[in-house]
C-alpha atoms as a PDB file:
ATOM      1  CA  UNK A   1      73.508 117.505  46.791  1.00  0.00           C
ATOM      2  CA  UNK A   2      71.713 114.510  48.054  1.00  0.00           C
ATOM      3  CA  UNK A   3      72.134 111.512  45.760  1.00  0.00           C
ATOM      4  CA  UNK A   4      68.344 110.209  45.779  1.00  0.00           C
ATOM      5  CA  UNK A   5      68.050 113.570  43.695  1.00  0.00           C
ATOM      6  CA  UNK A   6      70.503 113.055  40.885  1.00  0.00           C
ATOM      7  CA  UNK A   7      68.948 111.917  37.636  1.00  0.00           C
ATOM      8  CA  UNK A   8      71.033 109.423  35.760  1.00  0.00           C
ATOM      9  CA  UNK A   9      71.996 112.044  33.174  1.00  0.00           C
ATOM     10  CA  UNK A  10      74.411 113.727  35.729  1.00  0.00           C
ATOM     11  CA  UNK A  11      76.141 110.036  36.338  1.00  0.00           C
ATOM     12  CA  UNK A  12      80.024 110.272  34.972  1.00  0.00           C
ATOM     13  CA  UNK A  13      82.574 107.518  34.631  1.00  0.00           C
ATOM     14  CA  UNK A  14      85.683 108.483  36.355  1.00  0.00           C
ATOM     15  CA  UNK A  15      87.386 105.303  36.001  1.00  0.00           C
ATOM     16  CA  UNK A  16      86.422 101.758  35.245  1.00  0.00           C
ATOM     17  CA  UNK A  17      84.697 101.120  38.488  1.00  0.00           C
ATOM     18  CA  UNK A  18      84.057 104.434  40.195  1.00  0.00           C
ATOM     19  CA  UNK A  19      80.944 105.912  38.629  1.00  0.00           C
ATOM     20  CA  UNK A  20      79.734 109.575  40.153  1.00  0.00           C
ATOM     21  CA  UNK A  21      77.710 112.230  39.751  1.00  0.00           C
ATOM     22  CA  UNK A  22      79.047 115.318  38.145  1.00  0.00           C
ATOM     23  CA  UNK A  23      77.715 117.700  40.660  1.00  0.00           C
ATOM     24  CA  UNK A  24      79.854 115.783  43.477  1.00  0.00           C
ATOM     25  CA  UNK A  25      83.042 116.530  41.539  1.00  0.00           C
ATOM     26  CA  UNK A  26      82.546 120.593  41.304  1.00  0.00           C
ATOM     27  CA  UNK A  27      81.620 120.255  45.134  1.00  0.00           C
ATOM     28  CA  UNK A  28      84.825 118.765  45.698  1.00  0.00           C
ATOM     29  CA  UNK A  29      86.328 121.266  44.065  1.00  0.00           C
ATOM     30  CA  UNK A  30      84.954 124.154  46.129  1.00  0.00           C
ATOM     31  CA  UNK A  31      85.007 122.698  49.153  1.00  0.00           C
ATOM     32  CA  UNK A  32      88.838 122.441  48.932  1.00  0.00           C
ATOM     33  CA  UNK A  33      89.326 125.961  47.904  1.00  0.00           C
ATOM     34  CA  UNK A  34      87.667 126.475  51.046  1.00  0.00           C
ATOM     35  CA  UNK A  35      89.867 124.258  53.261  1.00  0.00           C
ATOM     36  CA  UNK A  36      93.109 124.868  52.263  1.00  0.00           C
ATOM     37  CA  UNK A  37      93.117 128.866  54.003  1.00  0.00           C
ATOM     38  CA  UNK A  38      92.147 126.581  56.986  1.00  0.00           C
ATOM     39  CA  UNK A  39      94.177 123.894  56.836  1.00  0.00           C
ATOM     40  CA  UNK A  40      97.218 126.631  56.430  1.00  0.00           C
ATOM     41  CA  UNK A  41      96.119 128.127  59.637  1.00  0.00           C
ATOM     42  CA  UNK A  42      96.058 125.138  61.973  1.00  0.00           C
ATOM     43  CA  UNK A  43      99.390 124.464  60.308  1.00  0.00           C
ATOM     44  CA  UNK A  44     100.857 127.936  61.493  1.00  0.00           C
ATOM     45  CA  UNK A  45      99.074 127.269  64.495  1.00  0.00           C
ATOM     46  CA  UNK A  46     101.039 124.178  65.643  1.00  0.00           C
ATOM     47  CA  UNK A  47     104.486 125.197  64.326  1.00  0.00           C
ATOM     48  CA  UNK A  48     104.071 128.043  67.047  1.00  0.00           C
ATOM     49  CA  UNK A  49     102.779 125.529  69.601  1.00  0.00           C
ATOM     50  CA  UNK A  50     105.628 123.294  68.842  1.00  0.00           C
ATOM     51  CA  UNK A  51     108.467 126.011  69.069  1.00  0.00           C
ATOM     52  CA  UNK A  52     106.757 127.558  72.327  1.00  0.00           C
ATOM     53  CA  UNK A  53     106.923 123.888  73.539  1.00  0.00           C
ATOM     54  CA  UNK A  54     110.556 123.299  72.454  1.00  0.00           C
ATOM     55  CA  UNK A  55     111.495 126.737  73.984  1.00  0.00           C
ATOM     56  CA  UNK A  56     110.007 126.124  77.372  1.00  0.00           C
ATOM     57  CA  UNK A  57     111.619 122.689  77.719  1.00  0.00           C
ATOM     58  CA  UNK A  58     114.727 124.020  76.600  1.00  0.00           C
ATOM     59  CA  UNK A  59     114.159 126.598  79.410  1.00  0.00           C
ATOM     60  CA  UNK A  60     113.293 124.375  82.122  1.00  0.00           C
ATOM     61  CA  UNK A  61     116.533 122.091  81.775  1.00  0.00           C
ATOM     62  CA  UNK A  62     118.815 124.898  81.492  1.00  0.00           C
ATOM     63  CA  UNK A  63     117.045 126.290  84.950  1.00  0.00           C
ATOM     64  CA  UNK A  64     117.137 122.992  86.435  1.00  0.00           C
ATOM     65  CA  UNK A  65     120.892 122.280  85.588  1.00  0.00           C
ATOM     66  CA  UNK A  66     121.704 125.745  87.095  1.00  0.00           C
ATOM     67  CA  UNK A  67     119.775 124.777  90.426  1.00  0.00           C
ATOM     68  CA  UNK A  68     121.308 123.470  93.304  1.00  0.00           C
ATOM     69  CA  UNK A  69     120.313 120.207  95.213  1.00  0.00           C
ATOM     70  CA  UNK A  70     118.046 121.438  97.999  1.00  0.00           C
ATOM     71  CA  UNK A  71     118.754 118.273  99.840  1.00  0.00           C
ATOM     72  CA  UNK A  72     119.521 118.562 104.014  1.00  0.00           C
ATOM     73  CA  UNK A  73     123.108 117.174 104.976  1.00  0.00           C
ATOM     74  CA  UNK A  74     122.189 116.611 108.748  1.00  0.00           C
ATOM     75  CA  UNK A  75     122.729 114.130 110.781  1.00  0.00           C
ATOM     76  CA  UNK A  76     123.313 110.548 109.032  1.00  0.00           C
ATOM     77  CA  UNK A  77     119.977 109.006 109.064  1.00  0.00           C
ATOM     78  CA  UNK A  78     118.825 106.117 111.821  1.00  0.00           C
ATOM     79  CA  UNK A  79     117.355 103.380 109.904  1.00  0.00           C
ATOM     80  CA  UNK A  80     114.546 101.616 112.492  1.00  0.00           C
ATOM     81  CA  UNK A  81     114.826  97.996 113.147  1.00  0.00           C
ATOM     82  CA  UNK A  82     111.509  97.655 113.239  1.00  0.00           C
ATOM     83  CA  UNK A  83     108.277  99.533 112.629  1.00  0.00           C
ATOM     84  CA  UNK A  84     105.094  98.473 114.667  1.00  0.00           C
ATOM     85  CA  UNK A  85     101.565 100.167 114.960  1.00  0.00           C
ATOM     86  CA  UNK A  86     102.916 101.924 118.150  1.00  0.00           C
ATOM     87  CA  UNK A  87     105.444 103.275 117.142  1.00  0.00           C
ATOM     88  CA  UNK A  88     109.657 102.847 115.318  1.00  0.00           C
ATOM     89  CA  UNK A  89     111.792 100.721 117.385  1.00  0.00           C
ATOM     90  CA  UNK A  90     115.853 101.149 116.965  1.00  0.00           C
ATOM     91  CA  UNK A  91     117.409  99.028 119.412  1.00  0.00           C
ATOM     92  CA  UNK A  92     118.203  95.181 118.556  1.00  0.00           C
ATOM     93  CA  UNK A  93     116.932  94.640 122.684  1.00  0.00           C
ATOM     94  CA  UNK A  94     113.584  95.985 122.068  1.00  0.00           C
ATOM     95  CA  UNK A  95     110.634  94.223 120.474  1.00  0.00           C
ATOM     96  CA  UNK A  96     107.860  96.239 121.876  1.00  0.00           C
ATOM     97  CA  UNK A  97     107.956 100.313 123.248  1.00  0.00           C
ATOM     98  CA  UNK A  98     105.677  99.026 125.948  1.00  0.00           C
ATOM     99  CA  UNK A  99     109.006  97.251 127.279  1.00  0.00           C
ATOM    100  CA  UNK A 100     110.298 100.847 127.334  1.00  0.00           C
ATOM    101  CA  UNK A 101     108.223 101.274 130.402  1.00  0.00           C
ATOM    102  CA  UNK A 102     108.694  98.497 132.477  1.00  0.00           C
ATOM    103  CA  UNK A 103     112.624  98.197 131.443  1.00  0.00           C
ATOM    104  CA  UNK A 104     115.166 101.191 131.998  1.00  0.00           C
ATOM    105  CA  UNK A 105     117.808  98.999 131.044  1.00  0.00           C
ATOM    106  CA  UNK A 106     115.774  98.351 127.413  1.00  0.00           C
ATOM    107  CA  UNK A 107     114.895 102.217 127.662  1.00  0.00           C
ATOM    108  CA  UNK A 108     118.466 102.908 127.863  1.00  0.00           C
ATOM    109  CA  UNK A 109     119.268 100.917 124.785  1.00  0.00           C
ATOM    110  CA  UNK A 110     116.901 102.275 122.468  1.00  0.00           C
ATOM    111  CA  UNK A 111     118.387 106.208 123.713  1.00  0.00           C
ATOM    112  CA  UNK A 112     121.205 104.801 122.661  1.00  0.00           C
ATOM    113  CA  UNK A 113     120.301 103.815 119.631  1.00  0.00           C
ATOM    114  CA  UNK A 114     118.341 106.740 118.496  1.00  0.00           C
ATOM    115  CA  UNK A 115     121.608 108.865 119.699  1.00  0.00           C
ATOM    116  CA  UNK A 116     119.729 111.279 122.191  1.00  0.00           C
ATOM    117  CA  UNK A 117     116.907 111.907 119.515  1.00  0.00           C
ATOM    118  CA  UNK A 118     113.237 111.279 119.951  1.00  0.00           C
ATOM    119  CA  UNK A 119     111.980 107.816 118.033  1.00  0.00           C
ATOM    120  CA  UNK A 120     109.635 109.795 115.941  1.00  0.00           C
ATOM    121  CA  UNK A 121     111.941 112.497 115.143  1.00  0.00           C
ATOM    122  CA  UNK A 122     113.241 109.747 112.543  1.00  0.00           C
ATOM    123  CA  UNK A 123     110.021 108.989 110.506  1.00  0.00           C
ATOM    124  CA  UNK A 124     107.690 111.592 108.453  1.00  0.00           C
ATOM    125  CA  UNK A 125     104.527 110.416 109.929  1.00  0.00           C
ATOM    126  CA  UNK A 126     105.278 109.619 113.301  1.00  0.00           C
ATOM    127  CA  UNK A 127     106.818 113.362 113.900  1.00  0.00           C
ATOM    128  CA  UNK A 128     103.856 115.158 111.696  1.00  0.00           C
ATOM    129  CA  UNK A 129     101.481 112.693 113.925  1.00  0.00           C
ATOM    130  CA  UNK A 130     103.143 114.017 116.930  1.00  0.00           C
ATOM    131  CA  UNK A 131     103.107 118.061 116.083  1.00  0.00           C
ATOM    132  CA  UNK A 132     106.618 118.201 113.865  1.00  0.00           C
ATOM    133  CA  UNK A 133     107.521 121.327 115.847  1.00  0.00           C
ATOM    134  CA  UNK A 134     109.215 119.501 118.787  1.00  0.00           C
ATOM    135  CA  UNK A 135     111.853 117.716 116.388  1.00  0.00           C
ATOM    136  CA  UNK A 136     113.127 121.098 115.042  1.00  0.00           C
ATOM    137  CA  UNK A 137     115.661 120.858 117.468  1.00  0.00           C
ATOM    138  CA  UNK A 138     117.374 118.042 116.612  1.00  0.00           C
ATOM    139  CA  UNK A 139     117.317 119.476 112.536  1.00  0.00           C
ATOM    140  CA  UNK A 140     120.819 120.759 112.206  1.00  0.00           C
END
């Protein structure tokens, strides 16, 4: 009920400094009755959220404790000396892969310091950048 329609009669003292109108009390009252079947159902509601919750993370650690590392042992890994915008560089001789072409003695080297396997074999980008397929070889 809107309160610029109560008349002054309908005006109740509560307690010393809270002063309403009857008709707001008995609304209370049956709006409550009317939340409670509600209030009980959002309550089920998330006690059967929460247990599917706890059940499915209970689930998913026992199934990843059971799993096996899906890790590759291959070859231990070449780390590059240095990385430029042409390409990965291994060999402590070697400052640019355009010396590759001009020295077989520097060319040499870096083989030798990749151990036989292509210089982009050993980085994710370089070997996807250069078809992937070609490296497969050298996976074991």
């Amino acid at each position: 009920m809107p309160w610029c329609n109560t008349q002054l009669s309908e005006f109740t003292s509560l307690s010393f400094d809270l002063v309403l109108p009857l008709s707001y009390h008995l609304g209370c009252a049956s709006l409550c009755l009317q939340v409670r079947p509600v209030l009980a159902k959002v309550k089920d509601t998330l006690l059967v959220c929460a247990g599917c919750l706890l059940l499915s993370t209970g689930a998913l650690v026992a199934g990843l404790q059971g799993a096996q590392d899906v890790t590759r042992e291959g070859p231990v890994v070449r780390t590059p000396k240095q990385v430029t915008l042409n390409g990965i560089i291994y060999s402590d001789r070697v400052r640019d892969l355009y010396e590759l072409s001009l020295d077989s003695e520097a060319a040499q080297a870096e083989a030798d310091a990749q151990g036989g396997v292509p210089g982009y074999c050993g980085d994710r980008y370089f070997r996807a950048s250069a078809g992937g397929h070609f490296c497969e070889k050298f996976d074991q």
